[in-house]
PDB file of N, CA and C in Angstrom:
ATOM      1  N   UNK A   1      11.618   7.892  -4.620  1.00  0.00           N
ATOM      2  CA  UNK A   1      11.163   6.514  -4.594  1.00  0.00           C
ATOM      3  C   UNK A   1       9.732   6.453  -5.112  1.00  0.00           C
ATOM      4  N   UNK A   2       9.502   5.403  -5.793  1.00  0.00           N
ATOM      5  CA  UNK A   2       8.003   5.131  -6.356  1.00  0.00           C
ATOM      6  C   UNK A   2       7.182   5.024  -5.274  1.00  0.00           C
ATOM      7  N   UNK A   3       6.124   5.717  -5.593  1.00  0.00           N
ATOM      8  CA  UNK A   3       4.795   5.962  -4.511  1.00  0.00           C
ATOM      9  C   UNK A   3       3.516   4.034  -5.127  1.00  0.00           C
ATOM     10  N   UNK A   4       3.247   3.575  -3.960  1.00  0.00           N
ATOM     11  CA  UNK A   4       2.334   2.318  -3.681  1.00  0.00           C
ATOM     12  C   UNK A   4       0.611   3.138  -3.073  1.00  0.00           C
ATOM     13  N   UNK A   5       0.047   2.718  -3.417  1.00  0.00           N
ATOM     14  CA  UNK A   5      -0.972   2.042  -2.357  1.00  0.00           C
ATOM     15  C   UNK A   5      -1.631   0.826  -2.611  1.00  0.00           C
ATOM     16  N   UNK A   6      -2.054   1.038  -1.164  1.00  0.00           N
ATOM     17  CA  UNK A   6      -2.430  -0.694  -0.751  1.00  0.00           C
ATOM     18  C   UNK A   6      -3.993  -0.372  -0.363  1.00  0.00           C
ATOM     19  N   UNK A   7      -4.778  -1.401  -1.047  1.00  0.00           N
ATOM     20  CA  UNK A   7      -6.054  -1.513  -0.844  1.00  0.00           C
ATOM     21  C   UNK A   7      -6.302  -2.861   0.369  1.00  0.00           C
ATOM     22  N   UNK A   8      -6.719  -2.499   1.155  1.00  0.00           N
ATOM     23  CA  UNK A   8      -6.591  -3.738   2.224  1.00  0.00           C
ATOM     24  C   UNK A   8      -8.715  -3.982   2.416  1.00  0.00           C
ATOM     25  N   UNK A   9      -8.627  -5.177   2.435  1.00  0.00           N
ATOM     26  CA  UNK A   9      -9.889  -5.999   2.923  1.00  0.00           C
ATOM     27  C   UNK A   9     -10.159  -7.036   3.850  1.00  0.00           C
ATOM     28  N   UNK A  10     -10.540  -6.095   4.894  1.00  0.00           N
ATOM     29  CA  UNK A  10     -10.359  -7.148   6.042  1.00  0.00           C
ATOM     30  C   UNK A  10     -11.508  -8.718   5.804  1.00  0.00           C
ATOM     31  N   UNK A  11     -10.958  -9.501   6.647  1.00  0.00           N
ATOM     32  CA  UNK A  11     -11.753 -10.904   6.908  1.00  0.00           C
ATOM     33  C   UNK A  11     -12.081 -10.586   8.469  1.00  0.00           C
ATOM     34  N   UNK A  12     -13.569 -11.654   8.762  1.00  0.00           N
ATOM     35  CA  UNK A  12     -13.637 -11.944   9.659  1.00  0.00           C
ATOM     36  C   UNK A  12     -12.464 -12.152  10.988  1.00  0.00           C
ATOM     37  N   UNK A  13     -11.741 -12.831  10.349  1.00  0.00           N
ATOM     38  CA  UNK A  13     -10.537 -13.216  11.007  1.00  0.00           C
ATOM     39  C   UNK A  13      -9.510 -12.141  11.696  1.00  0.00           C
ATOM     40  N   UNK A  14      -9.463 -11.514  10.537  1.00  0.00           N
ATOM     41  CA  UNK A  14      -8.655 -10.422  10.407  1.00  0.00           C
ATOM     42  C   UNK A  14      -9.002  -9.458  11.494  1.00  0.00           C
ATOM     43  N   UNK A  15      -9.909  -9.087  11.897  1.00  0.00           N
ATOM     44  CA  UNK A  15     -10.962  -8.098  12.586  1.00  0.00           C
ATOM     45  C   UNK A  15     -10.584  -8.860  14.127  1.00  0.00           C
ATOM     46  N   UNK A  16     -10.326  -9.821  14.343  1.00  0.00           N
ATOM     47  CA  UNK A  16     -10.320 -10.368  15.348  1.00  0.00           C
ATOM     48  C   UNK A  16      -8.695  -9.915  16.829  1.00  0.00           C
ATOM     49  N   UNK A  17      -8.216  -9.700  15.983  1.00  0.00           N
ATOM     50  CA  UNK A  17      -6.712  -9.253  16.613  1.00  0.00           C
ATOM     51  C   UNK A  17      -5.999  -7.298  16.087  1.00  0.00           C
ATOM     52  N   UNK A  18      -7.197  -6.730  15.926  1.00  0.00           N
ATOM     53  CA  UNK A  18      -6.885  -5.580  15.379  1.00  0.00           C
ATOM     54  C   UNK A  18      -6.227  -4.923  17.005  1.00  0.00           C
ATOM     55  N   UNK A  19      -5.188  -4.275  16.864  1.00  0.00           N
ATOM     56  CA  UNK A  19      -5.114  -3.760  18.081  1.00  0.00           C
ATOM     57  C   UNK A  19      -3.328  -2.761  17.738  1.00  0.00           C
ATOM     58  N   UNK A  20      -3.143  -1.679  18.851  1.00  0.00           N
ATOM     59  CA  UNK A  20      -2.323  -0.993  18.397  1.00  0.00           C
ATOM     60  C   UNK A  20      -0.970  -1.468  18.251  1.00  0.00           C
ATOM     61  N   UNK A  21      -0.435  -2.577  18.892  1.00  0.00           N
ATOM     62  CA  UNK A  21       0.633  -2.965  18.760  1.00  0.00           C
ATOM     63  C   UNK A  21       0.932  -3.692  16.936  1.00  0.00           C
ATOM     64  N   UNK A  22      -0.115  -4.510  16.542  1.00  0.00           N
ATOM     65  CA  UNK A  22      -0.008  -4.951  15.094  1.00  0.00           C
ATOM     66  C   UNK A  22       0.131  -3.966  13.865  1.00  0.00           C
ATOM     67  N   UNK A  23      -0.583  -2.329  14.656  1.00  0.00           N
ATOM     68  CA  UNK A  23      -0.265  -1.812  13.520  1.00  0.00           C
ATOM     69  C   UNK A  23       0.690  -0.940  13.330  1.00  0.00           C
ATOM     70  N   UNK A  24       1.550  -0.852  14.550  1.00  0.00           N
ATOM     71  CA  UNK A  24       3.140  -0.401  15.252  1.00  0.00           C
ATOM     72  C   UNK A  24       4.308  -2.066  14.240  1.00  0.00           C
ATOM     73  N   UNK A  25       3.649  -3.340  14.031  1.00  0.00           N
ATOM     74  CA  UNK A  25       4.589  -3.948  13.644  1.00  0.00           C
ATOM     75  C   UNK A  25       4.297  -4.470  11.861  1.00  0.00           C
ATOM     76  N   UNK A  26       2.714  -4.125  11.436  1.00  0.00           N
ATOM     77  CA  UNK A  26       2.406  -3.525  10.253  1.00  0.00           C
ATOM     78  C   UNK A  26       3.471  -2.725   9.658  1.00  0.00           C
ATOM     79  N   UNK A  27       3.833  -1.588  10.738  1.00  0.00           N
ATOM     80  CA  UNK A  27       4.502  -0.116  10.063  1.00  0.00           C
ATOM     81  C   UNK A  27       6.332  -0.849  10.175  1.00  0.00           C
ATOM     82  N   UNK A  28       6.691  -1.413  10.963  1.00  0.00           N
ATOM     83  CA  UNK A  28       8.468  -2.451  10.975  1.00  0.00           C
ATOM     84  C   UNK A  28       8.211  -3.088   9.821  1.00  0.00           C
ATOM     85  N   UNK A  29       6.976  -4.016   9.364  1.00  0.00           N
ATOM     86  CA  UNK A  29       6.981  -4.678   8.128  1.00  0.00           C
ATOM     87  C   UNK A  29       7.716  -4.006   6.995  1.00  0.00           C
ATOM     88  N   UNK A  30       6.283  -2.766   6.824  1.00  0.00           N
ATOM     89  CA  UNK A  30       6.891  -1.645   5.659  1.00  0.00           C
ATOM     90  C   UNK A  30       8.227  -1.590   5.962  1.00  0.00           C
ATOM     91  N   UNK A  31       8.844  -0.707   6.894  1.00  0.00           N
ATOM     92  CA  UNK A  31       9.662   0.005   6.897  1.00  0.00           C
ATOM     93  C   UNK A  31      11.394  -0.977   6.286  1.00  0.00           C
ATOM     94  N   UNK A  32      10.894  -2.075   6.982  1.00  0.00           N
ATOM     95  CA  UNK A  32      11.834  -2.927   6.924  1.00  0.00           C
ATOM     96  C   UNK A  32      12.101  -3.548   5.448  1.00  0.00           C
ATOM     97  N   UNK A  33      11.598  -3.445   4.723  1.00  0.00           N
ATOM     98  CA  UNK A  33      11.517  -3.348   3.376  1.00  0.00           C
ATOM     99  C   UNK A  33      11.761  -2.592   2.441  1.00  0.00           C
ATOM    100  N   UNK A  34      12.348  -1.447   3.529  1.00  0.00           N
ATOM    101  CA  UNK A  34      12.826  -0.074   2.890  1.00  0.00           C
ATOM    102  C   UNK A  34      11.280   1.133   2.420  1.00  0.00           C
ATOM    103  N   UNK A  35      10.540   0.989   2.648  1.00  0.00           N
ATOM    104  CA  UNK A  35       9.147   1.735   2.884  1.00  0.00           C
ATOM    105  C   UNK A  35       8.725   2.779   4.004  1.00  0.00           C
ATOM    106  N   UNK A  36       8.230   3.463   3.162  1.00  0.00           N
ATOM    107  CA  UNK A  36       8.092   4.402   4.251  1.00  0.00           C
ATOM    108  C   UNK A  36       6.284   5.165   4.668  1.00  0.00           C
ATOM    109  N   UNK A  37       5.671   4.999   5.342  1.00  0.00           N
ATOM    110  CA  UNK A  37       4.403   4.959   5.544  1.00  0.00           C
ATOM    111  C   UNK A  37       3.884   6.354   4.961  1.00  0.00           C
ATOM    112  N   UNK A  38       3.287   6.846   4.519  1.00  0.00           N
ATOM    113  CA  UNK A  38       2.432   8.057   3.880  1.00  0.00           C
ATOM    114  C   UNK A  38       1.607   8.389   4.513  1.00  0.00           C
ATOM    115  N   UNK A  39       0.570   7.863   4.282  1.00  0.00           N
ATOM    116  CA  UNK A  39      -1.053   7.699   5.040  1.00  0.00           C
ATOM    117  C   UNK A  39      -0.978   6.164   5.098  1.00  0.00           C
ATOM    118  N   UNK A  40      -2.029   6.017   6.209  1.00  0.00           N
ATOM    119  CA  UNK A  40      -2.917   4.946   6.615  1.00  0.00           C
ATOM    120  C   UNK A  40      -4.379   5.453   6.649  1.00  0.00           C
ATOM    121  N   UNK A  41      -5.184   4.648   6.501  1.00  0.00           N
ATOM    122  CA  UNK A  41      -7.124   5.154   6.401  1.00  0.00           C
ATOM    123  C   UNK A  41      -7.947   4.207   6.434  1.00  0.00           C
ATOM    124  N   UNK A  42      -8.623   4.009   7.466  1.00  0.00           N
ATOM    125  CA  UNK A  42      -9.713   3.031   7.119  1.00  0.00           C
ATOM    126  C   UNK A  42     -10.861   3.844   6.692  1.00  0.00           C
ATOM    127  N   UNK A  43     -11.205   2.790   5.878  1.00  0.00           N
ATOM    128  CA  UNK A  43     -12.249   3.621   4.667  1.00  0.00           C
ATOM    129  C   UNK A  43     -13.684   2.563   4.819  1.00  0.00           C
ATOM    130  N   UNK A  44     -14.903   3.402   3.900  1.00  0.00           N
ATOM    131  CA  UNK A  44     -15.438   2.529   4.106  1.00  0.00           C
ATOM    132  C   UNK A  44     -16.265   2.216   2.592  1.00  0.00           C
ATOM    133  N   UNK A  45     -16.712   1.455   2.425  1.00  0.00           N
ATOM    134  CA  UNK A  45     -17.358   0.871   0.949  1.00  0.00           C
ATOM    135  C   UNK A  45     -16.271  -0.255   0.185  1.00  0.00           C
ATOM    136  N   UNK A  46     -15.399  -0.304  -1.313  1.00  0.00           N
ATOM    137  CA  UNK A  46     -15.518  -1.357  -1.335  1.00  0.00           C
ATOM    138  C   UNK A  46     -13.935  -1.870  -0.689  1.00  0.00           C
ATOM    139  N   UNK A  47     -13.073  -1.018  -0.036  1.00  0.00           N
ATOM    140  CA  UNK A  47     -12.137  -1.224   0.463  1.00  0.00           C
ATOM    141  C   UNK A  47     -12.106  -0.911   2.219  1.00  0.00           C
ATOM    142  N   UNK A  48     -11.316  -2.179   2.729  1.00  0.00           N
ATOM    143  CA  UNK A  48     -11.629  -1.079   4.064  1.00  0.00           C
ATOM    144  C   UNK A  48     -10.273  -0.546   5.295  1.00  0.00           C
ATOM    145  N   UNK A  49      -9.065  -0.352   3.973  1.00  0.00           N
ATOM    146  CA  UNK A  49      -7.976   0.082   4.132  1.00  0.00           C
ATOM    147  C   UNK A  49      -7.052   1.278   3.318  1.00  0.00           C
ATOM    148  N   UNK A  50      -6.611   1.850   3.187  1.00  0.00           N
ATOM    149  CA  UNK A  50      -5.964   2.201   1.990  1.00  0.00           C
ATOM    150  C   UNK A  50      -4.726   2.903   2.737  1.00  0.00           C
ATOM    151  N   UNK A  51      -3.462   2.338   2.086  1.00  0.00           N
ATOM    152  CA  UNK A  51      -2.479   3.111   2.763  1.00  0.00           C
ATOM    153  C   UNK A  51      -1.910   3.470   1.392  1.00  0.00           C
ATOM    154  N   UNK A  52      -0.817   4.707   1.753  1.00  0.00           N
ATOM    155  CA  UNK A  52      -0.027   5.381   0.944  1.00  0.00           C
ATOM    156  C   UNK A  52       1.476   5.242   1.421  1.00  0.00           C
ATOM    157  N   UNK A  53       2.156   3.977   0.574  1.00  0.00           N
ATOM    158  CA  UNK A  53       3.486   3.899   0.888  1.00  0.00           C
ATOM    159  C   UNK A  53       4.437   4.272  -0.284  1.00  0.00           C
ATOM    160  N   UNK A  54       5.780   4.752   0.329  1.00  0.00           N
ATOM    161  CA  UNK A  54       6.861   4.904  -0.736  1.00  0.00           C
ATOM    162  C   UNK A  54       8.173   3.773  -0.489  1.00  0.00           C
ATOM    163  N   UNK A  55       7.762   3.086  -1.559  1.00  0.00           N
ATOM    164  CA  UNK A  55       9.336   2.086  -1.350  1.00  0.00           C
ATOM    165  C   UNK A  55       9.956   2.101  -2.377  1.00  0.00           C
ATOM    166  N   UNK A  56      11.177   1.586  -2.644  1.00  0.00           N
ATOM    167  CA  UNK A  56      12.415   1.632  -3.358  1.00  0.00           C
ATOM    168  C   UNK A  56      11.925   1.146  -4.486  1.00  0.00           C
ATOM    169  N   UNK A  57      11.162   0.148  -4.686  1.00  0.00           N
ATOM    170  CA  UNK A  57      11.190  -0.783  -6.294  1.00  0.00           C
ATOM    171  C   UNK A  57       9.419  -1.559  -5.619  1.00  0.00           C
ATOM    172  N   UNK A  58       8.914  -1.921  -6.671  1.00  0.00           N
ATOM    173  CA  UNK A  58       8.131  -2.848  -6.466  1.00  0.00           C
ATOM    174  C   UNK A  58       8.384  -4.520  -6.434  1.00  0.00           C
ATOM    175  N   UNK A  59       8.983  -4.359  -5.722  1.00  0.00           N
ATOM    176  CA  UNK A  59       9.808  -6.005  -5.128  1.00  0.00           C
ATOM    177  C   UNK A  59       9.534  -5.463  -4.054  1.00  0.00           C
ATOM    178  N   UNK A  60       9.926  -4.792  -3.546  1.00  0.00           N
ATOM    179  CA  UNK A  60       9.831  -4.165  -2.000  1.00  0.00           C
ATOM    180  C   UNK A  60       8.330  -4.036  -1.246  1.00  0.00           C
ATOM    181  N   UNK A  61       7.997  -3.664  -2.097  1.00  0.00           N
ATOM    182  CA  UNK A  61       6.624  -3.303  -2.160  1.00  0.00           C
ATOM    183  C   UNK A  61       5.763  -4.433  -1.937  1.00  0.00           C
ATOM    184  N   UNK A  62       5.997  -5.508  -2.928  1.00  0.00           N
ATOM    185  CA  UNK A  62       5.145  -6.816  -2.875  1.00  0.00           C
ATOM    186  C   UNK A  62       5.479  -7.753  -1.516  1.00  0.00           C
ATOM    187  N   UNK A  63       6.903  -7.301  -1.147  1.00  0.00           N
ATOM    188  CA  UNK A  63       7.303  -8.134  -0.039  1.00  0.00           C
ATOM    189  C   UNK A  63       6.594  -7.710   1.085  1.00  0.00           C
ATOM    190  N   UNK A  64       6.770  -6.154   0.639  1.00  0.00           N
ATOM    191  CA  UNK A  64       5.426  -5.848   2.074  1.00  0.00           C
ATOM    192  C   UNK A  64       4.600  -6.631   2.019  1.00  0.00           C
ATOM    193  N   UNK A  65       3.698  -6.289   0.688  1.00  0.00           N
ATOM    194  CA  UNK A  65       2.116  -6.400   0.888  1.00  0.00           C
ATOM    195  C   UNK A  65       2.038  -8.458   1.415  1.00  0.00           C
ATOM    196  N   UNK A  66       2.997  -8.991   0.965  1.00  0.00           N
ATOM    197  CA  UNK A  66       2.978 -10.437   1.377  1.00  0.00           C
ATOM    198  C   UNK A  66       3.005 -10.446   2.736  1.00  0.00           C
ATOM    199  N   UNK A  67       3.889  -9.701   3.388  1.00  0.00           N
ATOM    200  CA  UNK A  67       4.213  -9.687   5.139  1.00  0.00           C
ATOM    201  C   UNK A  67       2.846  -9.233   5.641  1.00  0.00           C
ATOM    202  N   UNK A  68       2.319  -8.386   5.393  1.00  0.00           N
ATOM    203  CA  UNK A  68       1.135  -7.782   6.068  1.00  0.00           C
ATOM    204  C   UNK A  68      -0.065  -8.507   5.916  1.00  0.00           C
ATOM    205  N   UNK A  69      -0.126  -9.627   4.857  1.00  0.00           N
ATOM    206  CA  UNK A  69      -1.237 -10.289   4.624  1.00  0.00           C
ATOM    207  C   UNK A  69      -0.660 -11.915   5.469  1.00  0.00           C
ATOM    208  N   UNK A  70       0.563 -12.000   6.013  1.00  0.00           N
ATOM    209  CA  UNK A  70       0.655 -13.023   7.109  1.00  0.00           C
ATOM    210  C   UNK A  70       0.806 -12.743   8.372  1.00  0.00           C
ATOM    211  N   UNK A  71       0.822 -11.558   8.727  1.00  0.00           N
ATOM    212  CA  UNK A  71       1.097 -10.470  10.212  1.00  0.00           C
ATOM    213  C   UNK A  71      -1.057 -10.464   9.900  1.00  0.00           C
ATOM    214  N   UNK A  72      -1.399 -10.362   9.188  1.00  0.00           N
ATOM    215  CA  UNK A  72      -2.881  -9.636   9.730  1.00  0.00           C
ATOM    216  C   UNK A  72      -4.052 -10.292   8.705  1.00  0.00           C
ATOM    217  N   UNK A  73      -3.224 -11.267   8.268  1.00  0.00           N
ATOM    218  CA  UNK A  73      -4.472 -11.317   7.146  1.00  0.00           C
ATOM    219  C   UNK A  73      -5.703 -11.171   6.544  1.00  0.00           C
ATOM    220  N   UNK A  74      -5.041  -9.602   6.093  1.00  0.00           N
ATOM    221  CA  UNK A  74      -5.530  -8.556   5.406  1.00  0.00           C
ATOM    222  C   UNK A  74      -5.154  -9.086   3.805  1.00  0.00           C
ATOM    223  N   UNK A  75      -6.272  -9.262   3.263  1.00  0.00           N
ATOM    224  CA  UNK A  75      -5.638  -8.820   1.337  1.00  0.00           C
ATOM    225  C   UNK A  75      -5.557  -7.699   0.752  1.00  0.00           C
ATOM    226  N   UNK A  76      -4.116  -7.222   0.545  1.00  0.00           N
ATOM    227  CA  UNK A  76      -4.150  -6.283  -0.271  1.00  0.00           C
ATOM    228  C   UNK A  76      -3.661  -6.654  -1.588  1.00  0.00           C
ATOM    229  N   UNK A  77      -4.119  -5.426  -1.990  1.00  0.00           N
ATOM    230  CA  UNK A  77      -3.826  -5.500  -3.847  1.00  0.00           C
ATOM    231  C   UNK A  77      -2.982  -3.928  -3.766  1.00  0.00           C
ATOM    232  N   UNK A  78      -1.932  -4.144  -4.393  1.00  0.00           N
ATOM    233  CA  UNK A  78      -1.096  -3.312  -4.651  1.00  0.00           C
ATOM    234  C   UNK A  78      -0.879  -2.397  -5.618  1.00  0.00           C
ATOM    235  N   UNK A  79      -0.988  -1.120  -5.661  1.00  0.00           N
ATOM    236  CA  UNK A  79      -0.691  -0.033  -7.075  1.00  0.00           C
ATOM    237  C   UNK A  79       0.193   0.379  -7.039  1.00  0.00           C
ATOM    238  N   UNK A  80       0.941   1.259  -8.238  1.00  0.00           N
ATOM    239  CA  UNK A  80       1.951   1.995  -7.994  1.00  0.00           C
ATOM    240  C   UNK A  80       0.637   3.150  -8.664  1.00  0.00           C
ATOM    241  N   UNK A  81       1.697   4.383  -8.080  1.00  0.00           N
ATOM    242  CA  UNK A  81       1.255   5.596  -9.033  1.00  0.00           C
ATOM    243  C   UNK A  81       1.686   6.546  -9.630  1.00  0.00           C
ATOM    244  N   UNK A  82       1.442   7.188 -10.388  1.00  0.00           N
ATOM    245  CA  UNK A  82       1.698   8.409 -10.853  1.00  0.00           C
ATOM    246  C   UNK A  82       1.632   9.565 -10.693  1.00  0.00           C
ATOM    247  N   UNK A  83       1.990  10.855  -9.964  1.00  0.00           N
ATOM    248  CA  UNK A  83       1.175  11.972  -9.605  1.00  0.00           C
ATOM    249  C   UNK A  83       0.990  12.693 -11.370  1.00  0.00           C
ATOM    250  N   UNK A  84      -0.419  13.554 -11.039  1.00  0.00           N
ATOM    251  CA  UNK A  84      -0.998  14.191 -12.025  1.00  0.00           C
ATOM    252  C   UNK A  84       0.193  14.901 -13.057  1.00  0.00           C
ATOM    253  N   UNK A  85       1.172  15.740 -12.123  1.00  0.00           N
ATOM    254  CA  UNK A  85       1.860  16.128 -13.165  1.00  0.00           C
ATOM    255  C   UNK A  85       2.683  15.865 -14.064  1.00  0.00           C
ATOM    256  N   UNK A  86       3.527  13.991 -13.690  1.00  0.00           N
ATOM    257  CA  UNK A  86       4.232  13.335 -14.219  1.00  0.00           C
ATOM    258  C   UNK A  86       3.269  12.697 -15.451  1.00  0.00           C
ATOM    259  N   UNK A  87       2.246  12.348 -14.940  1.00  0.00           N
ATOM    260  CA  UNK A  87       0.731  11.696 -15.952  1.00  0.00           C
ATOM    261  C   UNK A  87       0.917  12.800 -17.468  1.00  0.00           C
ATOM    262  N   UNK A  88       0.322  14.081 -17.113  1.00  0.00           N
ATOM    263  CA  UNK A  88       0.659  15.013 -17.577  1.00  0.00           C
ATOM    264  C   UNK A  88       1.990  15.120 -18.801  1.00  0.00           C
ATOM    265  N   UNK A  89       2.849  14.872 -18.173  1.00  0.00           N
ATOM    266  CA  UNK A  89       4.375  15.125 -19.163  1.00  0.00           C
ATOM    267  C   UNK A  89       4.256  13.493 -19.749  1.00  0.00           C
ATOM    268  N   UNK A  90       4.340  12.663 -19.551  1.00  0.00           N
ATOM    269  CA  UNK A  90       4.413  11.877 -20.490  1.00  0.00           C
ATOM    270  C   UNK A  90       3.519  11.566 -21.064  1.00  0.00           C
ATOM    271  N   UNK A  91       2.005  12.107 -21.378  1.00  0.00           N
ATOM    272  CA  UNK A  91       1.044  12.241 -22.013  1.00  0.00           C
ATOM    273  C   UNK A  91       1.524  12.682 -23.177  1.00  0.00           C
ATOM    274  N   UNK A  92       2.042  14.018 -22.819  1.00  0.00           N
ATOM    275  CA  UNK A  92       2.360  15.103 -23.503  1.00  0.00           C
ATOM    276  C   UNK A  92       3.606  14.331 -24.967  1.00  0.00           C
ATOM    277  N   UNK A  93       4.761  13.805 -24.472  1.00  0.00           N
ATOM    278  CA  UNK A  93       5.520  12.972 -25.471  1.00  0.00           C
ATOM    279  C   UNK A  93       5.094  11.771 -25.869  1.00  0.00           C
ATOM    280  N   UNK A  94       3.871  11.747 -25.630  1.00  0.00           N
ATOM    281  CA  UNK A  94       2.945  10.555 -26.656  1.00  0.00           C
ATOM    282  C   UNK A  94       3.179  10.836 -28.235  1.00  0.00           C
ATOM    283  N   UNK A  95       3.205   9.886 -29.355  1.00  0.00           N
ATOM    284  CA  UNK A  95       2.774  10.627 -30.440  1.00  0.00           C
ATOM    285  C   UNK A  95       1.448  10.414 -30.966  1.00  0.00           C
ATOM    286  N   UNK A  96       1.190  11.243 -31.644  1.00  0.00           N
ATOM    287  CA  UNK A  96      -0.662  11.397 -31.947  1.00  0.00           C
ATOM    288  C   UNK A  96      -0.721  10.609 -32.695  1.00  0.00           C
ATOM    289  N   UNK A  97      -1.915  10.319 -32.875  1.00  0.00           N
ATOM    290  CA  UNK A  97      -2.333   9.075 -34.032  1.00  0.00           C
ATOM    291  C   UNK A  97      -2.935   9.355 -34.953  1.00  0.00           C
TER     292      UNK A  97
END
């Protein structure tokens, strides 16, 4: 399954109801979407979330990141990625210019 992360930025607001049960129904959001949690991290500078999810398609993915920004409203912005070695091989069947 395609690998996500989610850059999350909390609000004032947001900060207000942080507690362990939301991020026990954060993780039903994902999951329920067919996702599966990686990492979670609060970070600090210009993000102050970053999780590492794997879901089926990026439909799935966005449905999360929509659920979690009305469960906690948190904004995230969503990536997919590439690991280095896949980057790597299709670099590689580029043609040169």
């Amino acid at each position: 399954m395609p690998i996500f992360i989610m850059f999350g930025k909390h609000t004032q607001d947001s900060l207000k109801d942080v507690s362990v049960q939301r991020t026990k129904k954060a993780v039903k959001i994902i999951e329920k979407n067919g996702g599966k949690v990686i990492s979670m991290y609060v970070v600090m500078g210009e993000h102050d979330l970053v999780l590492t999810l794997d879901f089926p398609d990026a439909e799935k993915a966005m449905c999360a990141s929509m659920g979690l920004k009305l469960l906690t409203g948190i904004s995230f912005s969503t990536s997919p990625v590439v690991d280095v070695e896949k980057f790597d091989s299709l670099i590689s069947k580029m043609e040169k210019i």
